[in-house]
C-alpha atoms as a PDB file:
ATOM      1  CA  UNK A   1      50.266 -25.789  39.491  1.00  0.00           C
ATOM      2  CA  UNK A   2      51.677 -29.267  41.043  1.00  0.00           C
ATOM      3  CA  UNK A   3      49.421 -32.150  41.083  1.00  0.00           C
ATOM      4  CA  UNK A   4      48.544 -31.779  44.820  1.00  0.00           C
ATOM      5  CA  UNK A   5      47.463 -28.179  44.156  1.00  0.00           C
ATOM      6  CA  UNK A   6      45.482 -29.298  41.414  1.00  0.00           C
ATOM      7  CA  UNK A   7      43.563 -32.577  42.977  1.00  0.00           C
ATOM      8  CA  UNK A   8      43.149 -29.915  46.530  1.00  0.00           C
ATOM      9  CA  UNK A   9      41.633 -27.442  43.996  1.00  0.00           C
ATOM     10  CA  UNK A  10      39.272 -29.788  42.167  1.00  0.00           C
ATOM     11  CA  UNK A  11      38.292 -30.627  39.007  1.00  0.00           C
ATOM     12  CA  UNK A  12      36.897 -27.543  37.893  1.00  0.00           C
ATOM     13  CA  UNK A  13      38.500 -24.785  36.204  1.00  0.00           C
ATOM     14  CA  UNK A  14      36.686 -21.277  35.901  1.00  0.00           C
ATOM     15  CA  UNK A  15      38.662 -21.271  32.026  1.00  0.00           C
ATOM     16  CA  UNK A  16      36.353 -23.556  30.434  1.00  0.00           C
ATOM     17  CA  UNK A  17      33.284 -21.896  31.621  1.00  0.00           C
ATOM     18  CA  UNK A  18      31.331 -20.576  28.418  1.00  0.00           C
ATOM     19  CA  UNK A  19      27.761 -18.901  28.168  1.00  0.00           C
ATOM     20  CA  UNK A  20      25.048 -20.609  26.713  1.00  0.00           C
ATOM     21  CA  UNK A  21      21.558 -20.959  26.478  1.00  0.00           C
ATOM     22  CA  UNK A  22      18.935 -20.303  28.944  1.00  0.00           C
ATOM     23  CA  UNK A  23      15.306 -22.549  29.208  1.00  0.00           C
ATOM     24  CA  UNK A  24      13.010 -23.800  31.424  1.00  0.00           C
ATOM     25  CA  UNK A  25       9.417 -25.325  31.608  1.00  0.00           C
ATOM     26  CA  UNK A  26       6.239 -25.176  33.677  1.00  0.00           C
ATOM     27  CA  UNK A  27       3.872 -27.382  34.110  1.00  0.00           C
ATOM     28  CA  UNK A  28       0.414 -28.219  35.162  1.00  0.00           C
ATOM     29  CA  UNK A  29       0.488 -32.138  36.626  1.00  0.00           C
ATOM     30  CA  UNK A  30      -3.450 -32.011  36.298  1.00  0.00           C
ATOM     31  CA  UNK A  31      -3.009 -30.974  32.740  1.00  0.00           C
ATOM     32  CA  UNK A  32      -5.789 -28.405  33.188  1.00  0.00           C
ATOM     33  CA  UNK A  33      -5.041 -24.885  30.932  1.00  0.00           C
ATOM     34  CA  UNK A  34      -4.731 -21.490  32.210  1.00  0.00           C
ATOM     35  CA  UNK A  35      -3.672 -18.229  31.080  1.00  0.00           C
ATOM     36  CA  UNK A  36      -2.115 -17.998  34.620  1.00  0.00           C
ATOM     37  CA  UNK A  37       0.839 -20.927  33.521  1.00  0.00           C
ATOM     38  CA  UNK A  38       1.413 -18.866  30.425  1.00  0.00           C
ATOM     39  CA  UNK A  39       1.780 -15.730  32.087  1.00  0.00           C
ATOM     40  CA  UNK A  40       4.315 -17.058  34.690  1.00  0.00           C
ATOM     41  CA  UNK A  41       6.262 -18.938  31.538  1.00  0.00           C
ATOM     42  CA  UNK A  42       6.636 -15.197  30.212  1.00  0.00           C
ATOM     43  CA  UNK A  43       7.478 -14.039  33.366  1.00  0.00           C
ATOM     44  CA  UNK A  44      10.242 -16.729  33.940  1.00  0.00           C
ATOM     45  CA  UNK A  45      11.569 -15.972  29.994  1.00  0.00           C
ATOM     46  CA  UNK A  46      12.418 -12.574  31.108  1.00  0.00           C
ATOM     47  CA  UNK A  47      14.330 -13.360  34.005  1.00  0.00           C
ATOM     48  CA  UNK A  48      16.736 -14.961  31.336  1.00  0.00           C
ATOM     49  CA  UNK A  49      17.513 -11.935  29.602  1.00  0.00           C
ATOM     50  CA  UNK A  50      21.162 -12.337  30.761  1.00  0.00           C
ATOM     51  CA  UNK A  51      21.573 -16.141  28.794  1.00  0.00           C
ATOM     52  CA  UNK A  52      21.438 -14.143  25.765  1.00  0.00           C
ATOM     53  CA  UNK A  53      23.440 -11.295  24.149  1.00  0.00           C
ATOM     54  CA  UNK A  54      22.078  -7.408  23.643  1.00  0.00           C
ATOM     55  CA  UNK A  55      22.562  -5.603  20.104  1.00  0.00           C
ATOM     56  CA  UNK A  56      23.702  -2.164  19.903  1.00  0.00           C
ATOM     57  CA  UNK A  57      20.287  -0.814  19.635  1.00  0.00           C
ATOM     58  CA  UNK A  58      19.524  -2.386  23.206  1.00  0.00           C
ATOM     59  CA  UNK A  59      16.140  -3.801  21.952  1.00  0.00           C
ATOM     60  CA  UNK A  60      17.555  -6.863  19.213  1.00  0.00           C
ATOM     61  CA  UNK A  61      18.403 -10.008  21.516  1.00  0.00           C
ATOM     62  CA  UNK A  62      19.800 -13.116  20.103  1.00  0.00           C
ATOM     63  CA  UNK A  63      16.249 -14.564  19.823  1.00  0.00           C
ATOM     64  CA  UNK A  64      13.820 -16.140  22.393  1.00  0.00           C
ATOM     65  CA  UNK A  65      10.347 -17.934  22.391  1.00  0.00           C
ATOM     66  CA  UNK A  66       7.630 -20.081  24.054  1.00  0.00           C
ATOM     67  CA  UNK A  67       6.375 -23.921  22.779  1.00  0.00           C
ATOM     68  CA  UNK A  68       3.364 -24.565  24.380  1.00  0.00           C
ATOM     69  CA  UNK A  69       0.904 -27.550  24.151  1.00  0.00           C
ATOM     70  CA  UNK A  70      -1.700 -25.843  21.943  1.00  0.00           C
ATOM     71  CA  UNK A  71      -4.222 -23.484  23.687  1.00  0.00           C
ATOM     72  CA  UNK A  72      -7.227 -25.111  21.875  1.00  0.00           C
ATOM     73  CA  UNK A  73      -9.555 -22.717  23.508  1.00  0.00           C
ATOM     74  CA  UNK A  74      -7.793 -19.737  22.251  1.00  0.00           C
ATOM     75  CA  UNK A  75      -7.089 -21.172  18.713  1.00  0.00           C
ATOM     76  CA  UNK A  76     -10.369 -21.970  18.316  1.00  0.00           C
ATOM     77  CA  UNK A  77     -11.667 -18.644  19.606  1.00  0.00           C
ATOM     78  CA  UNK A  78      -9.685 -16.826  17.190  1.00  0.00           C
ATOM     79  CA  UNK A  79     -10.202 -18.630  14.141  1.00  0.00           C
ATOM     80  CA  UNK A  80     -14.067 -18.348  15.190  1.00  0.00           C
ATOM     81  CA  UNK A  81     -13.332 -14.489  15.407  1.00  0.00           C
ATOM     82  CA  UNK A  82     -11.723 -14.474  11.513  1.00  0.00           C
ATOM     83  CA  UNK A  83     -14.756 -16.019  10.470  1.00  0.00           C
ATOM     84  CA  UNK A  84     -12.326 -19.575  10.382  1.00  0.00           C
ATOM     85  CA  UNK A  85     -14.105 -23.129  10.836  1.00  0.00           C
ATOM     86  CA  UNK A  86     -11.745 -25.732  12.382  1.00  0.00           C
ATOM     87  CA  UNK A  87     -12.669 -29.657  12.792  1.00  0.00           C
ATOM     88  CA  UNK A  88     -12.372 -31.869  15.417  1.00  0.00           C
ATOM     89  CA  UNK A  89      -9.101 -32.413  14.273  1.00  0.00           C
ATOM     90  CA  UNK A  90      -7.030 -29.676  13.406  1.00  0.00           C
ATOM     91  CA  UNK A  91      -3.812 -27.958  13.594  1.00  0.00           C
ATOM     92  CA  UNK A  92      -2.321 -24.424  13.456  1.00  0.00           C
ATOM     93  CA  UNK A  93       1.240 -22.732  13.499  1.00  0.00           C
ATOM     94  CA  UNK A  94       2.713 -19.143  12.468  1.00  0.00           C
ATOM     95  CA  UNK A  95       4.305 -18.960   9.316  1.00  0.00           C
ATOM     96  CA  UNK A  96       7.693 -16.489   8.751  1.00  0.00           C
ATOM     97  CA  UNK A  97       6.955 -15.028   5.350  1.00  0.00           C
ATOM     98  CA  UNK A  98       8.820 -12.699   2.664  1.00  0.00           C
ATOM     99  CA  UNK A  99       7.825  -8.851   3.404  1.00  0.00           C
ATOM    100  CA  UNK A 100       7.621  -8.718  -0.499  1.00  0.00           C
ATOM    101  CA  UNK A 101       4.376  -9.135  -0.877  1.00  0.00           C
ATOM    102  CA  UNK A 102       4.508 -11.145  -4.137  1.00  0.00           C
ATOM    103  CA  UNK A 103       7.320 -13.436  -2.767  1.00  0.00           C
ATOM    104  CA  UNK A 104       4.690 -14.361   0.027  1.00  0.00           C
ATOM    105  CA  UNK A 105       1.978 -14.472  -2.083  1.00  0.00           C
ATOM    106  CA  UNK A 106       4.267 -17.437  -3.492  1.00  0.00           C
ATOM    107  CA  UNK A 107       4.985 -18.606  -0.108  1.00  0.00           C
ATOM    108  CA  UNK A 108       1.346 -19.120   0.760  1.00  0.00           C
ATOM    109  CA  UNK A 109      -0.268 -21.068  -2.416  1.00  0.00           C
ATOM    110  CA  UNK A 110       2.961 -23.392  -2.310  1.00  0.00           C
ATOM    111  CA  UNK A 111       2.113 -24.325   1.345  1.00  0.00           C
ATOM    112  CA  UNK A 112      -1.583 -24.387   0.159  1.00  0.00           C
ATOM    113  CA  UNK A 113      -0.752 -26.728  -2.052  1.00  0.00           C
ATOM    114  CA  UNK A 114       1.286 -29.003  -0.014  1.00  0.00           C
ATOM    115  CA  UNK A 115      -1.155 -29.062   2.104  1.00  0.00           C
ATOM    116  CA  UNK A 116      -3.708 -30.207   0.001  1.00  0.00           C
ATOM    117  CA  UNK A 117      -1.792 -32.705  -1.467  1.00  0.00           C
ATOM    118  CA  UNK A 118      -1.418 -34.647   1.236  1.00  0.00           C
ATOM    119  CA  UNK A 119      -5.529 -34.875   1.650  1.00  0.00           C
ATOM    120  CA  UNK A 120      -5.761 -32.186   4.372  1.00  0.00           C
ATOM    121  CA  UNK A 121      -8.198 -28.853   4.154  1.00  0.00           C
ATOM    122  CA  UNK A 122      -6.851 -25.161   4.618  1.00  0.00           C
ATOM    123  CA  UNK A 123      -9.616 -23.930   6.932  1.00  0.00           C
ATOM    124  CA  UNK A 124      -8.040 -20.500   6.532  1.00  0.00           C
ATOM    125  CA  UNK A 125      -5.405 -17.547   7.215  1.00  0.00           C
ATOM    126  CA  UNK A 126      -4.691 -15.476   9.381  1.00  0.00           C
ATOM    127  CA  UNK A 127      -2.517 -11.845   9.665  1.00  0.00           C
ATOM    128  CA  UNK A 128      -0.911 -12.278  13.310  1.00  0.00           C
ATOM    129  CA  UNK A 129      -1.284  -8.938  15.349  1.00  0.00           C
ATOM    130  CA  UNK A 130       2.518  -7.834  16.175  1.00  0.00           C
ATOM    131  CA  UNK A 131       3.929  -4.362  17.266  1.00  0.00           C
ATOM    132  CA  UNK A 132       6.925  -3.645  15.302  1.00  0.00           C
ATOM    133  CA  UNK A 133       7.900  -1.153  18.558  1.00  0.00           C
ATOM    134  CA  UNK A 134       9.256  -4.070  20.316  1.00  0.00           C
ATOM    135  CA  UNK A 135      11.860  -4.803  18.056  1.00  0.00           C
ATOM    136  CA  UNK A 136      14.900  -3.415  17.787  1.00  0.00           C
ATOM    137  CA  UNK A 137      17.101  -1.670  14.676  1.00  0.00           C
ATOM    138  CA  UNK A 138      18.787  -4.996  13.389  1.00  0.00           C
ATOM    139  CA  UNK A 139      15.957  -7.151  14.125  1.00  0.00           C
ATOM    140  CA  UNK A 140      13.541  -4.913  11.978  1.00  0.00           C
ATOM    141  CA  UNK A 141      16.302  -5.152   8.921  1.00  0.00           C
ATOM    142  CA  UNK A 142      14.750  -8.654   8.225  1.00  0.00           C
ATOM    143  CA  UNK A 143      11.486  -8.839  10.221  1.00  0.00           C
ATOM    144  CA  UNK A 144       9.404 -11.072   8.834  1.00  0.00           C
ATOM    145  CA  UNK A 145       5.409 -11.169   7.559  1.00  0.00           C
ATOM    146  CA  UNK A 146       3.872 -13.158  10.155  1.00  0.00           C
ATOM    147  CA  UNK A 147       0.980 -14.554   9.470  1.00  0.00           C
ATOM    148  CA  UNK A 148      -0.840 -18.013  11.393  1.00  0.00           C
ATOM    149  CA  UNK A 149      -2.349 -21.160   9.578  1.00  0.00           C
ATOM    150  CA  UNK A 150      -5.185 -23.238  10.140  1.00  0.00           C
ATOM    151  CA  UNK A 151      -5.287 -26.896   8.645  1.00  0.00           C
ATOM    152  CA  UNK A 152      -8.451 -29.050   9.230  1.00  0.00           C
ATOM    153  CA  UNK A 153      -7.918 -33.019   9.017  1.00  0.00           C
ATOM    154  CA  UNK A 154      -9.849 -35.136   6.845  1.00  0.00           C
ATOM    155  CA  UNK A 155     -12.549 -37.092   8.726  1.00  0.00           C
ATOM    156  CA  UNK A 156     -12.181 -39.659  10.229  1.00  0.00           C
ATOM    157  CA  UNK A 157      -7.509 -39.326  10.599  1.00  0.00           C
ATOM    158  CA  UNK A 158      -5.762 -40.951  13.447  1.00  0.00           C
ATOM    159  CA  UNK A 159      -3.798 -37.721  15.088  1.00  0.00           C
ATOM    160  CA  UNK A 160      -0.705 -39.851  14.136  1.00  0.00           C
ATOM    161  CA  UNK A 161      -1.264 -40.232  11.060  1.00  0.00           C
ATOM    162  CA  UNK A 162      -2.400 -36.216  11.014  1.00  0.00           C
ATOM    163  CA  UNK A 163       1.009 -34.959  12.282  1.00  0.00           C
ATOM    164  CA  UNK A 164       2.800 -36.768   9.673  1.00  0.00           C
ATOM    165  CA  UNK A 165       1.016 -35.493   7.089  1.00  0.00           C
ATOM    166  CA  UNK A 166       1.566 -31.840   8.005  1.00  0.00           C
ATOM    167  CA  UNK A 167       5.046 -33.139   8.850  1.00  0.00           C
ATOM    168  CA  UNK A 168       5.600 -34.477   4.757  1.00  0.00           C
ATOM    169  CA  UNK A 169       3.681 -30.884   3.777  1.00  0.00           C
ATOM    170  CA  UNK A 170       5.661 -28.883   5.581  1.00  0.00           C
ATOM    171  CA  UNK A 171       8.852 -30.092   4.265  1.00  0.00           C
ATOM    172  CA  UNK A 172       7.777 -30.569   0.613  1.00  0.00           C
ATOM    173  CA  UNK A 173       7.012 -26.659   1.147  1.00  0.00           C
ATOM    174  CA  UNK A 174      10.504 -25.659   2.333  1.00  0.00           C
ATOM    175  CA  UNK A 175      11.940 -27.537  -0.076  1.00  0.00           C
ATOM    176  CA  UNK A 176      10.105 -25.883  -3.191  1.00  0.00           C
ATOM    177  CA  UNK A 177      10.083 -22.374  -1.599  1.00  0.00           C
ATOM    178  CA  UNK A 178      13.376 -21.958   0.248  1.00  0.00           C
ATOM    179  CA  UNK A 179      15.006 -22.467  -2.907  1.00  0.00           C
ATOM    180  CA  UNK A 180      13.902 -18.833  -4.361  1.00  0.00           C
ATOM    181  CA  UNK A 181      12.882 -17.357  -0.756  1.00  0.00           C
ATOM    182  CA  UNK A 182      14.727 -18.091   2.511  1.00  0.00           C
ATOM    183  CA  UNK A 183      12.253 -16.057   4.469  1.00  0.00           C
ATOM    184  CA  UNK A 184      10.074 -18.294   4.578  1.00  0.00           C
ATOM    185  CA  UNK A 185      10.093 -20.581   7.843  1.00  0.00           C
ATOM    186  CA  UNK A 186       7.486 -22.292   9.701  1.00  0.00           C
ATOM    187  CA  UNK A 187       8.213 -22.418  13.214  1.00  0.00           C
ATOM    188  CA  UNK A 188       5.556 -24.723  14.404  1.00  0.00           C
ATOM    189  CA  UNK A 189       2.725 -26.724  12.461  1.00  0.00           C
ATOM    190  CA  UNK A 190       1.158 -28.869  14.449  1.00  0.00           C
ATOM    191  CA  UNK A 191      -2.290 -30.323  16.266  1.00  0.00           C
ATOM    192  CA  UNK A 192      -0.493 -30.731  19.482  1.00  0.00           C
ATOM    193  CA  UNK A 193       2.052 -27.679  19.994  1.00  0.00           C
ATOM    194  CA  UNK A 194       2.298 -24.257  19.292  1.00  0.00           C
ATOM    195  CA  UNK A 195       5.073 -21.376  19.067  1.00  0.00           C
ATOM    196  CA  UNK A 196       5.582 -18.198  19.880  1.00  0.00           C
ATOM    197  CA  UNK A 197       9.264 -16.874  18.466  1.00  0.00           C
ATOM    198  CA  UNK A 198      11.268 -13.805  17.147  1.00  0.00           C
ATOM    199  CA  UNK A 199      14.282 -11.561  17.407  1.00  0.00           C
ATOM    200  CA  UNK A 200      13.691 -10.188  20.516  1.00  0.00           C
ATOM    201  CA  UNK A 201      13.928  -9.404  24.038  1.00  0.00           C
ATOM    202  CA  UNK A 202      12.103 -11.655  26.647  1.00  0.00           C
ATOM    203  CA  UNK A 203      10.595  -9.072  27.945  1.00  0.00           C
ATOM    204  CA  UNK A 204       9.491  -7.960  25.128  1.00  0.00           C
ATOM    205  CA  UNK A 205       7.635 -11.016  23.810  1.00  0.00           C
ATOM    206  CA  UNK A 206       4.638 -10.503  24.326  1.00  0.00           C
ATOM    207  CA  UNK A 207       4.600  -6.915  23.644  1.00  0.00           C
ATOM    208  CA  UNK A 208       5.400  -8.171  20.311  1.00  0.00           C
ATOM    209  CA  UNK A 209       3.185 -10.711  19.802  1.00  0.00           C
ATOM    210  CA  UNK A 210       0.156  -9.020  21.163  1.00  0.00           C
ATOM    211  CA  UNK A 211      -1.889 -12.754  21.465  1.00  0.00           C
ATOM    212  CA  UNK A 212       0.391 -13.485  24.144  1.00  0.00           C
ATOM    213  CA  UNK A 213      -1.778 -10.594  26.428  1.00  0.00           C
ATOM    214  CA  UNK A 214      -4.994 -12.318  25.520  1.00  0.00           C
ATOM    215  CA  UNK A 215      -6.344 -13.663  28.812  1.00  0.00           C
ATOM    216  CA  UNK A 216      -7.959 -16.638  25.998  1.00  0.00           C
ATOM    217  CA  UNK A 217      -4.770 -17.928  25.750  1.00  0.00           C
ATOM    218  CA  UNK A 218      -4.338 -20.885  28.038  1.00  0.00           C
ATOM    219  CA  UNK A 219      -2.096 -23.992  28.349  1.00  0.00           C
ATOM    220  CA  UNK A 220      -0.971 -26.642  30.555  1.00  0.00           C
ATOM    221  CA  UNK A 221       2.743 -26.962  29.474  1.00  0.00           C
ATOM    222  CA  UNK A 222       5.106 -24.247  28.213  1.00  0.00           C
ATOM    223  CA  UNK A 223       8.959 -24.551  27.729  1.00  0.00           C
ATOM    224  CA  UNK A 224      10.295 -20.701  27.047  1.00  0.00           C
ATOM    225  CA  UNK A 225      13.930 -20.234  25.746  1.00  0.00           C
ATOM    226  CA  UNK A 226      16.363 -17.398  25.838  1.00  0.00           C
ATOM    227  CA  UNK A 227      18.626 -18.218  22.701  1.00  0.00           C
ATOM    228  CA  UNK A 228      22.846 -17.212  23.080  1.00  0.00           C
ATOM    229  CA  UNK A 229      24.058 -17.092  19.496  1.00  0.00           C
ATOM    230  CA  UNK A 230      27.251 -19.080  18.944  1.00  0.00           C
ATOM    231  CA  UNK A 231      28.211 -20.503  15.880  1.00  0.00           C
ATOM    232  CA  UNK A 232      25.539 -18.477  13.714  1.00  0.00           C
ATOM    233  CA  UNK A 233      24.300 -14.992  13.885  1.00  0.00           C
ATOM    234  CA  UNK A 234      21.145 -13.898  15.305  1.00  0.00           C
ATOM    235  CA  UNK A 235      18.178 -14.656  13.020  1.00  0.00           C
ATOM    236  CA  UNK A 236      14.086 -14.804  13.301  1.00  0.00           C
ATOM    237  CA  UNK A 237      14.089 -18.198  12.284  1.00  0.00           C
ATOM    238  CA  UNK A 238      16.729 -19.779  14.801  1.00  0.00           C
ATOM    239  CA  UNK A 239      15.284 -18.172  17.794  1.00  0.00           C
ATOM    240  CA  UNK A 240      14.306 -20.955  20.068  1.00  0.00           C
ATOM    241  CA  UNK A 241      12.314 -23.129  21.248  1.00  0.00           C
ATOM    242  CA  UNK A 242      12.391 -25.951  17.724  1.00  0.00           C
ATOM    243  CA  UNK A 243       9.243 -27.183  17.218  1.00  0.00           C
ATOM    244  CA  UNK A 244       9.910 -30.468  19.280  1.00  0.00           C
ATOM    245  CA  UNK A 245      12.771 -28.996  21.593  1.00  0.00           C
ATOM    246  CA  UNK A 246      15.004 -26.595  22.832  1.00  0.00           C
ATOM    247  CA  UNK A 247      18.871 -26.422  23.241  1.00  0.00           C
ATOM    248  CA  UNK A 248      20.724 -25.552  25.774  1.00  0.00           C
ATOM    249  CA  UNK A 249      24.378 -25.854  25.483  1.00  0.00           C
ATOM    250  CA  UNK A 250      27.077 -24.232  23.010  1.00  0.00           C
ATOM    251  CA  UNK A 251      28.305 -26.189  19.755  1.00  0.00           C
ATOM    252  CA  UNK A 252      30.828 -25.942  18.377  1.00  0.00           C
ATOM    253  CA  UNK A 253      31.108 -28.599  15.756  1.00  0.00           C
ATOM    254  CA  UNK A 254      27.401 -28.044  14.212  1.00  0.00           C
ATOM    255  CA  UNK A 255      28.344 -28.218  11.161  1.00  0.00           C
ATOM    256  CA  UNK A 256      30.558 -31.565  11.597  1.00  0.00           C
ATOM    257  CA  UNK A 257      27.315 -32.879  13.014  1.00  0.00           C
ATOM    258  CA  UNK A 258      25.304 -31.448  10.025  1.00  0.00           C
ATOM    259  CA  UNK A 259      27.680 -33.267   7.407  1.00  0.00           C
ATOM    260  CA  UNK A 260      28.095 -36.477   9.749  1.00  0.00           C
ATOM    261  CA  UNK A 261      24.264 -36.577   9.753  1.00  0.00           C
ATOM    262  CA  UNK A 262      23.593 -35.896   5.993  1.00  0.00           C
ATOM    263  CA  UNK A 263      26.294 -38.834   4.907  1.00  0.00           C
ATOM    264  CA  UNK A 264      23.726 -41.373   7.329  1.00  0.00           C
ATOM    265  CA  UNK A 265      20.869 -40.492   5.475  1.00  0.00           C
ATOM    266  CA  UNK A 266      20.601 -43.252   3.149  1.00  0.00           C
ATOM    267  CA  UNK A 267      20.087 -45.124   6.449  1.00  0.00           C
ATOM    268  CA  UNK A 268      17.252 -43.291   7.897  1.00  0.00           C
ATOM    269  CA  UNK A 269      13.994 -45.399   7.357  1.00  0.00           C
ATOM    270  CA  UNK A 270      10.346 -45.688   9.020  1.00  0.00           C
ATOM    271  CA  UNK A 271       7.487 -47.663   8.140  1.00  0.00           C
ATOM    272  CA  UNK A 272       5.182 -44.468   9.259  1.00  0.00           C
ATOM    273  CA  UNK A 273       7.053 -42.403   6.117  1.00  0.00           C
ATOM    274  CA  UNK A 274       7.034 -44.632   2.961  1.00  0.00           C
ATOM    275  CA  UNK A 275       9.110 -42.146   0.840  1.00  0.00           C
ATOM    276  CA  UNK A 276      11.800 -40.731   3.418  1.00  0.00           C
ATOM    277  CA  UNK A 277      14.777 -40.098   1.401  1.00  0.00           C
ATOM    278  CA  UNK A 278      13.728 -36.621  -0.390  1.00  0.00           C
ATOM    279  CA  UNK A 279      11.962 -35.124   2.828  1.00  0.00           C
ATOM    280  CA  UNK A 280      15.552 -35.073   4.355  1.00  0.00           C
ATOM    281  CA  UNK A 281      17.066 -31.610   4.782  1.00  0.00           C
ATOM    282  CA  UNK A 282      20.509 -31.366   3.138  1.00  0.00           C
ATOM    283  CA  UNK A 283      22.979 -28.746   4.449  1.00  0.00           C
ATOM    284  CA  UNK A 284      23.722 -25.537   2.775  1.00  0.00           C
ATOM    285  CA  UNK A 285      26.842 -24.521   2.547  1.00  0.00           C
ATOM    286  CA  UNK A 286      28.100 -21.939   5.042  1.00  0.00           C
ATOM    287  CA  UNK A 287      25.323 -23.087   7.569  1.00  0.00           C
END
């Protein structure tokens, strides 16, 4: 092509197009909850079924999800229904755990005690109800226990201060668990957000995750994501949204960024985490 050709044609060129990620977010300006926003952030997740890529079983997808601000009402509603008490302050997440039972046995009393150890109360447990007949043949080869959380803070915590403590538990967990038991993954812990994630089809969402139905369940913000699988293979725990964020691009030098970011971590300071250094994550290798 001559260079008039190519300046009359434009810059863009239809060979560097690539797929990637699909995501969006609703809203309510007033901030007022309603199980109506969460339906139509469902609704909108499954009209991104093309962002993502389709197994051979037509029923495993490369992962999708919902982070929503926390549906107080419905968390509280719950945990009132399992017999849970939850404080003013308090937080909640699901919790990916080892179908061996004794490996999340494990799983649970090391997160208890992380918990603990950083001052805060485990108001209780609870077994998440999920219908296995929305997942497909490869995404049932390493479903996951899910099971949900509840974490009461002591009296009288700033919600700052609460978040990094769960923050610091969290991590300390991963790091003594993940070591014997890679299963284990905690998609969201927090007083502020919640998740909703897994391996598979946005459609079928919340015919997995049968809370999702509950006309309890209300919010004022929800950001859904339709995960396309790029530089790693499709699994529970990188279905999107993060806890803070989603992604919506394709990388292709993740783990450059990975190793760039682990050589800078003697840098990384804050005055809100005292002892920062060992709650880093360091990169496996392969990842």
């Amino acid at each position: 092509m001559t260079l008039m050709n190519t300046l009359s044609a434009g810059l863009y060129r239809p060979e560097f197009e690539r797929d990637n990620c699909g995501f969006g977010l609703i809203a309510h300006m007033d901030d007022k909850p309603s199980h109506w926003l969460a339906e139509t952030a469902i609704e909108s997740l499954a009209r991104l079924t093309h962002r993502g890529a389709m197994a051979a079983d037509g029923m495993t997808g490369d992962g999708c999800g919902l982070l929503m601000k926390r549906p107080d009402r419905f968390l509280r509603a719950i945990a009132g229904d399992a017999g849970i008490n939850l404080g003013a302050l308090y937080a909640s997440g699901i919790i990916f755990l080892n179908q061996n039972p004794a490996l999340a046995a494990t799983a649970r009393d090391g997160l208890t005690a992380a918990i603990r150890n950083q001052g805060l109360e485990l108001a209780g447990w609870r077994q998440v109800p999920t219908d296995s007949r929305a997942c497909g043949d490869e995404a049932l080869k390493t479903l996951p226990l899910i099971n949900q959380i509840f974490v009461n803070a002591a009296q009288g915590t700033e919600g700052d201060v609460f978040e990094r403590q769960l923050f610091v538990a969290r991590r300390r967990a991963e790091q003594a668990i993940n070591a014997q038991d890679e299963s284990f993954y905690v998609p969201s812990l927090s007083a502020r957000v919640f998740s909703f994630k897994g391996l598979v089809l946005p459609k079928n969402l919340p015919a997995f995750y049968r809370d999702l139905e509950n006309p309890r369940l209300a919010t004022s913000v929800c950001l859904f994501h339709q995960r396309f699988s790029t530089n790693t293979w499709p699994q529970w725990r990188l279905a999107q949204p993060f806890r803070l964020l989603a992604h919506n691009a394709e990388i292709n030098t993740i783990r450059g960024n990975r190793l760039w970011a682990q050589a800078r971590t003697p840098d990384l300071a804050s005055p809100a985490l005292a002892h920062m250094a060992p709650l880093v994550r360091r990169v496996r290798h392969g990842s």
